[in-house]
Protein backbone atom coordinates (compact mmCIF):
# COMPACT_ATOMS: atom_id res chain seq x y z
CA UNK A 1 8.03 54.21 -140.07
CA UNK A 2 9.32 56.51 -136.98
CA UNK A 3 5.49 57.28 -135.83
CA UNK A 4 4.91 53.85 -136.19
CA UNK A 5 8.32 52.83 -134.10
CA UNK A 6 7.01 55.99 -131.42
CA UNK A 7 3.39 55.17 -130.99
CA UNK A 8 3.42 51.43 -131.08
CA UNK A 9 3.08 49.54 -127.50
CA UNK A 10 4.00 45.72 -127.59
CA UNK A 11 4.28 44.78 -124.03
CA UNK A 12 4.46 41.86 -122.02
CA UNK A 13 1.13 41.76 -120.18
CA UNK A 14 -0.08 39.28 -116.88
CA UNK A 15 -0.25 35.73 -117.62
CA UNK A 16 2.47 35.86 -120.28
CA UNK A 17 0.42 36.65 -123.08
CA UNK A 18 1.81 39.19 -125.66
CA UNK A 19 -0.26 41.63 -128.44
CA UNK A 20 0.73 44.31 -130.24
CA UNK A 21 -1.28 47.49 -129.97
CA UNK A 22 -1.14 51.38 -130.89
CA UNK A 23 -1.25 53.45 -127.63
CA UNK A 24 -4.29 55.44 -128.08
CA UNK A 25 -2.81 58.93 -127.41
CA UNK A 26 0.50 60.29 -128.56
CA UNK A 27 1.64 60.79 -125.30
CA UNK A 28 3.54 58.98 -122.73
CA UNK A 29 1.14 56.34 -121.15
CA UNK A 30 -1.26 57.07 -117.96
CA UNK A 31 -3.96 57.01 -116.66
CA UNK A 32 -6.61 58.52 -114.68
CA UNK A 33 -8.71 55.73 -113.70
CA UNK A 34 -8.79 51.63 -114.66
CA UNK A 35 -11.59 48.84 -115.20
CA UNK A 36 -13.95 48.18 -112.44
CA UNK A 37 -13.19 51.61 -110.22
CA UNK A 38 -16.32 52.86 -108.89
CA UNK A 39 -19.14 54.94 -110.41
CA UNK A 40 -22.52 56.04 -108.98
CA UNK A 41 -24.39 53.35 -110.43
CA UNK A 42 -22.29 50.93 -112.26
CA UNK A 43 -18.46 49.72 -112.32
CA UNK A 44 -16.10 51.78 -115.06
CA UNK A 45 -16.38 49.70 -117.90
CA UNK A 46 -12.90 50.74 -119.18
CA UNK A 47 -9.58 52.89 -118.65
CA UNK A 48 -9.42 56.95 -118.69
CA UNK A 49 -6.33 58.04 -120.39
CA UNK A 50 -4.62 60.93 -119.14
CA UNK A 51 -4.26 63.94 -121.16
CA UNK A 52 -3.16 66.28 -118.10
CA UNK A 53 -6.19 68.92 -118.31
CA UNK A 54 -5.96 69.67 -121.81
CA UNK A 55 -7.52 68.70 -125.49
CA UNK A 56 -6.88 68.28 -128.83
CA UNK A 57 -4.18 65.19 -128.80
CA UNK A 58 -4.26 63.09 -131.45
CA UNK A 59 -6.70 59.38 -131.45
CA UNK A 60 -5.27 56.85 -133.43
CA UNK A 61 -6.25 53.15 -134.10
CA UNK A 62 -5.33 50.54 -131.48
CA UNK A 63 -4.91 47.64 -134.36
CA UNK A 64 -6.34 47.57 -138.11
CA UNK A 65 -10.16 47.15 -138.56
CA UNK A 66 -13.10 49.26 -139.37
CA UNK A 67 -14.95 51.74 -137.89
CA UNK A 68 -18.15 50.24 -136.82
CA UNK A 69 -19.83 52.90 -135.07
CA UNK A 70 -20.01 56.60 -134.86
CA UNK A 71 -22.17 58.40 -131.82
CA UNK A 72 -22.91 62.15 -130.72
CA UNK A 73 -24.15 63.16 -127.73
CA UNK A 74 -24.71 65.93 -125.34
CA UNK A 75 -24.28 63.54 -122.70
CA UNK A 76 -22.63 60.22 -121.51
CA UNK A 77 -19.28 59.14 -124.02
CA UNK A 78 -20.44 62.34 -126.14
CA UNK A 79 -18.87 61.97 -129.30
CA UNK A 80 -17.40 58.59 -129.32
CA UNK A 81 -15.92 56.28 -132.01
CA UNK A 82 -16.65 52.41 -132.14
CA UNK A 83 -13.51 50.56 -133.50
CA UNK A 84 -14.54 46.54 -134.52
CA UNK A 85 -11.00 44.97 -134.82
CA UNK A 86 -10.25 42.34 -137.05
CA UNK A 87 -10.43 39.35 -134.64
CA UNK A 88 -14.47 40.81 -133.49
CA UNK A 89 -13.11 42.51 -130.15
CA UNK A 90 -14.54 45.87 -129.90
CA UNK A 91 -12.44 49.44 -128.91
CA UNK A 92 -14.69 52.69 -127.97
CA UNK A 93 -13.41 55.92 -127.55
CA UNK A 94 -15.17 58.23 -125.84
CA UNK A 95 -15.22 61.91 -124.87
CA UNK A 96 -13.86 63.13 -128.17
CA UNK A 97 -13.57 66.77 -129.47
CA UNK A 98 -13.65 66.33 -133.21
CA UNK A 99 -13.41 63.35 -135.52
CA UNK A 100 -10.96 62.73 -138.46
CA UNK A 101 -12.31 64.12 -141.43
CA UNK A 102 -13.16 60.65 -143.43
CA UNK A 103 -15.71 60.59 -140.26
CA UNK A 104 -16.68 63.84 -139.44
CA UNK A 105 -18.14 64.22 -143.12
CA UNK A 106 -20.40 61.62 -142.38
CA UNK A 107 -21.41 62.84 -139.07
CA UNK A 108 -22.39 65.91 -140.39
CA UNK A 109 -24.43 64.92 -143.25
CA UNK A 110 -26.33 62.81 -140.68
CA UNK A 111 -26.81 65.60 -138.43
CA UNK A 112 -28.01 67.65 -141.35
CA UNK A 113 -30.66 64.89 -142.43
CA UNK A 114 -31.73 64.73 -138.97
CA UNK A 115 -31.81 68.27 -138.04
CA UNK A 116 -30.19 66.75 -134.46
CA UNK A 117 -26.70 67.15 -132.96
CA UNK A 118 -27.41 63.51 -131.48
CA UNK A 119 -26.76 60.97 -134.15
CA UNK A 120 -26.08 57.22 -133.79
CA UNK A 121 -24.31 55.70 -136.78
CA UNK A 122 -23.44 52.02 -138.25
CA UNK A 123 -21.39 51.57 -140.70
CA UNK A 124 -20.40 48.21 -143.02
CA UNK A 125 -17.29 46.10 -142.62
CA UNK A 126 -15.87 48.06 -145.93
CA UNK A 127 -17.21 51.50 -145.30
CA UNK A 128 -14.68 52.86 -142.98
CA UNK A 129 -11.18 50.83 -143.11
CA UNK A 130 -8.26 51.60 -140.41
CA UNK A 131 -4.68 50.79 -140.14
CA UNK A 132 -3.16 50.37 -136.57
CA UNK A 133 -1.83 53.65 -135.81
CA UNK A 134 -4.19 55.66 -138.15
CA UNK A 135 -5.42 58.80 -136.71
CA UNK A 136 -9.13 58.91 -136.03
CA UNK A 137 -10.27 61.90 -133.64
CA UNK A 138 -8.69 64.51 -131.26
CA UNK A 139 -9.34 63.61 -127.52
CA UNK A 140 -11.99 65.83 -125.81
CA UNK A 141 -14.33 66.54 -123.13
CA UNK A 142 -17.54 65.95 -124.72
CA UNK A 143 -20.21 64.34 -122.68
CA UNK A 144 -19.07 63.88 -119.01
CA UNK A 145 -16.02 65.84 -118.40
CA UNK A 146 -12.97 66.89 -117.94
CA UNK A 147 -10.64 66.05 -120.76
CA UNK A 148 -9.71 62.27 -120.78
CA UNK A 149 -9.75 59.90 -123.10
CA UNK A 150 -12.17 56.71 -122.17
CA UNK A 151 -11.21 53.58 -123.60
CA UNK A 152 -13.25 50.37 -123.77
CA UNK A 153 -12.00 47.00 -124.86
CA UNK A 154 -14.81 44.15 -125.52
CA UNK A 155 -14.32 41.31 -126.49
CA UNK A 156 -16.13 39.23 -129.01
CA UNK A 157 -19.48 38.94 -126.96
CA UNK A 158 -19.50 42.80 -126.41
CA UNK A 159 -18.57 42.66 -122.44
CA UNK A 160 -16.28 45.09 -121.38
CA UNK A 161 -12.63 43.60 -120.49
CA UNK A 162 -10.11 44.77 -118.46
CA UNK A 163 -7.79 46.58 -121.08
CA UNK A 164 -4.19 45.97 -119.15
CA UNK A 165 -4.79 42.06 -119.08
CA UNK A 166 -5.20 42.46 -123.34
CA UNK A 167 -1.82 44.34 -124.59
CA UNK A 168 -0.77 47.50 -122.53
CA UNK A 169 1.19 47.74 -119.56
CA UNK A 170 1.31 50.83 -117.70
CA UNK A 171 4.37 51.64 -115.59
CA UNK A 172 3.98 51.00 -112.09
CA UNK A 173 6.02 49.97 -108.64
CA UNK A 174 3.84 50.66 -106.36
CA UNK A 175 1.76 48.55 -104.22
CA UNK A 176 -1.58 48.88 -103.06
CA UNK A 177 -2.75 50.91 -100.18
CA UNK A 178 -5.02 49.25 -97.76
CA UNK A 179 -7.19 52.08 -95.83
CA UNK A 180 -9.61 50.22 -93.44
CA UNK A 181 -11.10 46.71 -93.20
CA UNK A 182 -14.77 46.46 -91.88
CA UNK A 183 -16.60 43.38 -90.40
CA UNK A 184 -20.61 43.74 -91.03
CA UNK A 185 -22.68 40.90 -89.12
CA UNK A 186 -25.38 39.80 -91.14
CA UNK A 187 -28.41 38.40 -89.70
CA UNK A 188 -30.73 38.90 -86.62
CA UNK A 189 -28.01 36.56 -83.66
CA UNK A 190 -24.52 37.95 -85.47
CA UNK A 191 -22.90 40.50 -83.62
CA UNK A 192 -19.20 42.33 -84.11
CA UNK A 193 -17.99 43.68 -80.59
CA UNK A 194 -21.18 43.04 -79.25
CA UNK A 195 -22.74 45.17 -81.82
CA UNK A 196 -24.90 44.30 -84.79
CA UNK A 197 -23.32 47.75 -87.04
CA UNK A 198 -20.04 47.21 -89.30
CA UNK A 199 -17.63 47.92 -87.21
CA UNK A 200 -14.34 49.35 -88.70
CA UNK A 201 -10.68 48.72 -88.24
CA UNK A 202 -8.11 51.10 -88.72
CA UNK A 203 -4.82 49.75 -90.05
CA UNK A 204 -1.20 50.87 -89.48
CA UNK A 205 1.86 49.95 -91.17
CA UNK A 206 4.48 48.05 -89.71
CA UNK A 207 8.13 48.25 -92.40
CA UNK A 208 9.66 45.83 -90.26
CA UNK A 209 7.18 43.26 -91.50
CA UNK A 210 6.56 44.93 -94.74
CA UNK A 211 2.21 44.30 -93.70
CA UNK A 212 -0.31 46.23 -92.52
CA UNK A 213 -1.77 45.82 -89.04
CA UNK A 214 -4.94 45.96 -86.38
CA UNK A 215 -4.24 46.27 -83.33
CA UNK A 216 -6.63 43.94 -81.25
CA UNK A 217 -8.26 40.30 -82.04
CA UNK A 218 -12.11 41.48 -83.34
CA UNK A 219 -14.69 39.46 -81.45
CA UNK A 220 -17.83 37.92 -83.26
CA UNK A 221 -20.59 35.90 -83.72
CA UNK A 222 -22.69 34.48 -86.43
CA UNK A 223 -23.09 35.25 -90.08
CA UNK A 224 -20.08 37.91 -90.95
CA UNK A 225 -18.77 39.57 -93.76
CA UNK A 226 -15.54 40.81 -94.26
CA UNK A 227 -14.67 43.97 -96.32
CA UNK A 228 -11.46 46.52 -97.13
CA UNK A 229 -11.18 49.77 -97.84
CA UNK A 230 -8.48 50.52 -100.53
CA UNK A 231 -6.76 52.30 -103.51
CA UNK A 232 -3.83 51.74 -106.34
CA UNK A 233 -1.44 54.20 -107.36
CA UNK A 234 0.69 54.16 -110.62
CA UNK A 235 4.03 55.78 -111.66
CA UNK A 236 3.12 58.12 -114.20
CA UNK A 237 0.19 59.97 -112.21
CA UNK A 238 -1.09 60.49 -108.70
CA UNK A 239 -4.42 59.50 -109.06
CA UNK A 240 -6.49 56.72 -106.93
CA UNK A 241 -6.75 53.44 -108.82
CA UNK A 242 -8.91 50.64 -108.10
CA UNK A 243 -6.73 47.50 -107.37
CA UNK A 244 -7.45 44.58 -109.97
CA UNK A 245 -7.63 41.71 -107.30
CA UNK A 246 -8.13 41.16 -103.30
CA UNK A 247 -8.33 37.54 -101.61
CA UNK A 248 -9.12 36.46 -98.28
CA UNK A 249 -7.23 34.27 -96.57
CA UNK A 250 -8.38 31.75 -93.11
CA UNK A 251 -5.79 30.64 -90.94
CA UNK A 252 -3.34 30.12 -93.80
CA UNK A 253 -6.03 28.96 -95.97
CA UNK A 254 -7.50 30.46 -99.06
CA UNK A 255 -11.19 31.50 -98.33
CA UNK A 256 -12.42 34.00 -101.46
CA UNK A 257 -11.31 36.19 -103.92
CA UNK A 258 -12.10 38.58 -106.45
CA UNK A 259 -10.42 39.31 -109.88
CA UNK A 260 -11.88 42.51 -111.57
CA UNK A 261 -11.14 41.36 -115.24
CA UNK A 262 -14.60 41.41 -116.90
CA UNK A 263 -18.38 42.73 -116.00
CA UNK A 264 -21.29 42.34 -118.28
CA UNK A 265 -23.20 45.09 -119.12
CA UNK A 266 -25.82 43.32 -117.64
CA UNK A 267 -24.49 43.49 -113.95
CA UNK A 268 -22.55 46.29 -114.32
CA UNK A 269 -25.81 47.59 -112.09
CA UNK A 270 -24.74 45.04 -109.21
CA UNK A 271 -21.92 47.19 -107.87
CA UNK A 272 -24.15 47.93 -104.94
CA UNK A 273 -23.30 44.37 -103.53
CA UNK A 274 -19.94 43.96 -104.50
CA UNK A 275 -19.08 48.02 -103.03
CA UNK A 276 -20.63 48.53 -99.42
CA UNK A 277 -20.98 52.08 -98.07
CA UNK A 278 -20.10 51.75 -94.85
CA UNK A 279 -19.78 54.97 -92.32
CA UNK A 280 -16.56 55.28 -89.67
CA UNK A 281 -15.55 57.98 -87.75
CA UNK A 282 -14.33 60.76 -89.74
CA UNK A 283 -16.07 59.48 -92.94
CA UNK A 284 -17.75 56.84 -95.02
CA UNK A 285 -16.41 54.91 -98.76
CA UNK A 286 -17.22 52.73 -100.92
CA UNK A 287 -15.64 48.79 -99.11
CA UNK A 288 -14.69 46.14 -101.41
CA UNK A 289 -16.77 42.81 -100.17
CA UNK A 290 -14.53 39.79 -99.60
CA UNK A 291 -18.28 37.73 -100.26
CA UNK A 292 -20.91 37.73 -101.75
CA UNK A 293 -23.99 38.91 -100.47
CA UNK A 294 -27.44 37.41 -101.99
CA UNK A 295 -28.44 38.07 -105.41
CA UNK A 296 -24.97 38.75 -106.53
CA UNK A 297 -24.59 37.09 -110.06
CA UNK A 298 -21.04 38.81 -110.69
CA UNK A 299 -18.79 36.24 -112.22
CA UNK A 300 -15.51 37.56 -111.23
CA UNK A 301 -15.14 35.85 -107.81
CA UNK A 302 -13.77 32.57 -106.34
CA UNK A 303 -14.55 30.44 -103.27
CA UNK A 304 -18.47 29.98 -102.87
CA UNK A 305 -20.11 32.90 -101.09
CA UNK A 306 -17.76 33.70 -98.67
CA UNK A 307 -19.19 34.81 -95.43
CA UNK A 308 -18.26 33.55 -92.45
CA UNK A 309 -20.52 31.25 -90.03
CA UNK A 310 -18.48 31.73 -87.26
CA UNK A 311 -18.46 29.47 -84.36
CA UNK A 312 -19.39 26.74 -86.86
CA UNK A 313 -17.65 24.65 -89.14
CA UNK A 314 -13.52 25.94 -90.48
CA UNK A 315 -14.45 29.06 -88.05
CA UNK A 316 -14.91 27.36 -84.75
CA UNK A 317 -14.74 28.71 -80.97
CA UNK A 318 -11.06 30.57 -80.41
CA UNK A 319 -8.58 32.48 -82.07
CA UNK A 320 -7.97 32.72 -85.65
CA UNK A 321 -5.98 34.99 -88.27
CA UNK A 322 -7.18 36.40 -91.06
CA UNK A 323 -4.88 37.99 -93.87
CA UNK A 324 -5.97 39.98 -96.99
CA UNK A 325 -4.08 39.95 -99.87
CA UNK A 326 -4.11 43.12 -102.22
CA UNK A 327 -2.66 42.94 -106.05
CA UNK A 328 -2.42 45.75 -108.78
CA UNK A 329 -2.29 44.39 -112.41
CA UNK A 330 1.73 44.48 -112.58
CA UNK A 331 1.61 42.27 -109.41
CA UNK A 332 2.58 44.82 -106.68
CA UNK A 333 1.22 43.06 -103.50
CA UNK A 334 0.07 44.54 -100.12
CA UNK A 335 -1.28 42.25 -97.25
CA UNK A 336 -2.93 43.22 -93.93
CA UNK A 337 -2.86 40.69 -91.15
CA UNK A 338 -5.51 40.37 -88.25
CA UNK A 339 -7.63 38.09 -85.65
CA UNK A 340 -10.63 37.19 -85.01
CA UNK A 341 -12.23 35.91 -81.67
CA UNK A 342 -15.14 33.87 -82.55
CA UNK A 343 -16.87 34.35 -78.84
CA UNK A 344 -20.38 34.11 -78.15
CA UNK A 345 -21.75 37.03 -76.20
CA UNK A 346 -22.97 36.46 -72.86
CA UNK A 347 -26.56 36.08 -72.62
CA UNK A 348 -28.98 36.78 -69.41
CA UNK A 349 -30.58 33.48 -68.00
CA UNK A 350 -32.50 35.34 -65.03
CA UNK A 351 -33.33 38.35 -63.60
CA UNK A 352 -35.30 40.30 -60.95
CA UNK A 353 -36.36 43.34 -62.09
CA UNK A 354 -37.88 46.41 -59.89
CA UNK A 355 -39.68 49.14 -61.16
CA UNK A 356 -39.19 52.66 -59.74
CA UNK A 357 -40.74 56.06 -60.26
CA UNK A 358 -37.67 56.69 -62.20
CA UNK A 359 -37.47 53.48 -64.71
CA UNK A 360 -37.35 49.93 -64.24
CA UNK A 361 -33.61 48.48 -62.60
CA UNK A 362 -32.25 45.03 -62.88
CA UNK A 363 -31.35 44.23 -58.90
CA UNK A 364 -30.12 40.09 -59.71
CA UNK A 365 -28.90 38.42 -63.22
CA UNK A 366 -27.88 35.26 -63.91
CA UNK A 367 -25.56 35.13 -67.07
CA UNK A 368 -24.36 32.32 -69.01
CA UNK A 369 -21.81 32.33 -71.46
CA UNK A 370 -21.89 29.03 -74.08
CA UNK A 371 -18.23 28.92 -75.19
CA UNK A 372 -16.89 30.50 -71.86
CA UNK A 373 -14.47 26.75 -71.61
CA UNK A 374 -13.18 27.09 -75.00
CA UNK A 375 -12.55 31.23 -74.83
């Protein structure tokens, strides 16, 4: 009764919802990345528990159900447990050192049979039984290192869910921090400060407004996208988190947003068009796209497509403000506020060229400028 009184984690969690789950590690609760931060070639399709460099703590059962799955590898989760829980969700751990005996029996039998450290096992609904709070496996480092613990939670369709919107709560008072934004004109007429490369803001904070900054209106024209730079923090470790939500707003009005609460396995490949490498001086990361660019299918987005057609339609000729609103999972918010001048560059109507032994020179131009009344 006192392990179970220690280990167990019912917590209020966003949108009021409660459940009652085991903490996956005895330890105090933290983490060293969340759902949907960036990998080479997909999103993370779950949270890394902290275990602070070290292996060997104790796995034990989120809630009661079976095990369903038992995998080895030299590579990838390594040796990782699947957990089916009573109401269908799904719980993997991955990256383990050793198994509880009632599994690691099996395991090696297997590998025996198969004369193969890799083994992939199913097992019946009866075969394996688990109590919330049972011990399964010591945490590890097997597969891709260092020690963590992975843990995926999926619901009843197998796609990976965001684990702190479904029972745990980690602590944390901090709110986001916004890096950079960067505007990208897309198509062949957009430009952004007369260029047709992202071009990159830097941000500062201002306390007395309790907002980040840019310092001048950004001038453009035509088809533009709008992306941020940024990173979460927690109390109970200093690692970078990804955020779990970002929205756009137009002149007071809501324009897109994106909520990182679920991927598919089948788009988890798509992170290339929701993450844009974009280059600045001093560096290049990974931009979170406030739109989405073509061939997107991720469903975790609101608002249409959400690039900007500016000097048409809700983005006419002039002035406007743009603010970006930046949300961790315990609701810690951080906004940046800025302008756009939607401004036509000037274009040349005429000129009289001469050509010299050293290059051609324009002598006369005539310019013309189509929104110079309204700007």
């Amino acid at each position: 009764m006192v392990k179970v009184l220690l280990a167990l984690v019912v917590l209020a969690v966003p949108g009021g919802a409660e459940e009652g789950f085991f903490w996956p590690l005895r330890l105090e609760p933290a983490l060293s990345s969340t759902f949907g931060e960036t990998r080479a070639t997909a999103f993370h399709a779950g949270m890394d528990v902290k275990t602070w460099g070290k292996t060997g703590y104790e796995v034990q059962a989120l809630a009661d159900g079976y095990i369903w799955r038992v995998r080895t590898s030299p590579w990838g989760y390594g040796r990782a447990i699947y957990l089916k829980l009573l109401d269908g969700r799904t719980v993997v751990y991955g990256h383990l050192e050793r198994f509880a005996p009632q599994i690691a029996e099996r395991v090696r039998k297997a590998q025996l049979k198969r004369g193969s450290y890799s083994v992939d096992l199913y097992f019946n609904e009866g075969d394996l039984l688990v109590e919330g709070g049972e011990f399964i496996a010591w945490s590890g480092q097997s597969g891709a290192g260092p020690p963590h613990l992975h843990l995926e939670l999926r619901d009843a369709d197998n796609v990976p869910v965001n684990p702190l919107l479904h029972g745990f709560a980690i602590a944390d008072t901090i709110a986001p921090t916004l890096q950079r934004i960067a505007i990208t004109p897309y198509g062949s007429g957009a430009q952004v400060e007369g260029g047709h490369d992202p071009y990159v803001l830097g941000l500062r904070f201002r306390p007395e407004r309790g907002e980040f900054t840019a310092d001048k209106p950004i001038q453009v024209h035509g088809w533009v996208g709008i992306s941020v730079l940024m990173y979460d923090r927690a109390d109970g470790a200093p690692n970078k988190l990804a955020p779990y939500s970002a929205a756009l707003e137009l002149d007071g009005r809501p324009h897109f947003a994106a909520q990182y609460d679920r991927v598919a396995y089948a788009d988890m490949h798509q992170i290339a068009l929701d993450r844009s490498l974009v280059k600045f001086a001093g560096g290049a990361g990974r931009f979170f796209n406030l739109c989405r660019l073509p061939g997107n299918r991720l469903g975790f987005y609101q608002g249409g497509n959400g690039l900007l057609n500016t000097g048409k339609g809700a983005l006419g000729k002039g002035m406007h403000e743009a603010i970006i609103i930046v949300a961790d999972i315990n609701g810690n918010k951080s906004r940046v506020r800025f302008r756009l001048l939607v401004d036509a560059p000037p274009q040349i109507a005429n000129a009289r060229i001469t050509t010299t032994t050293d290059g051609a020179h324009i002598l006369e131009a005539e310019l013309t400028d189509e929104d110079d009344a309204v700007v």
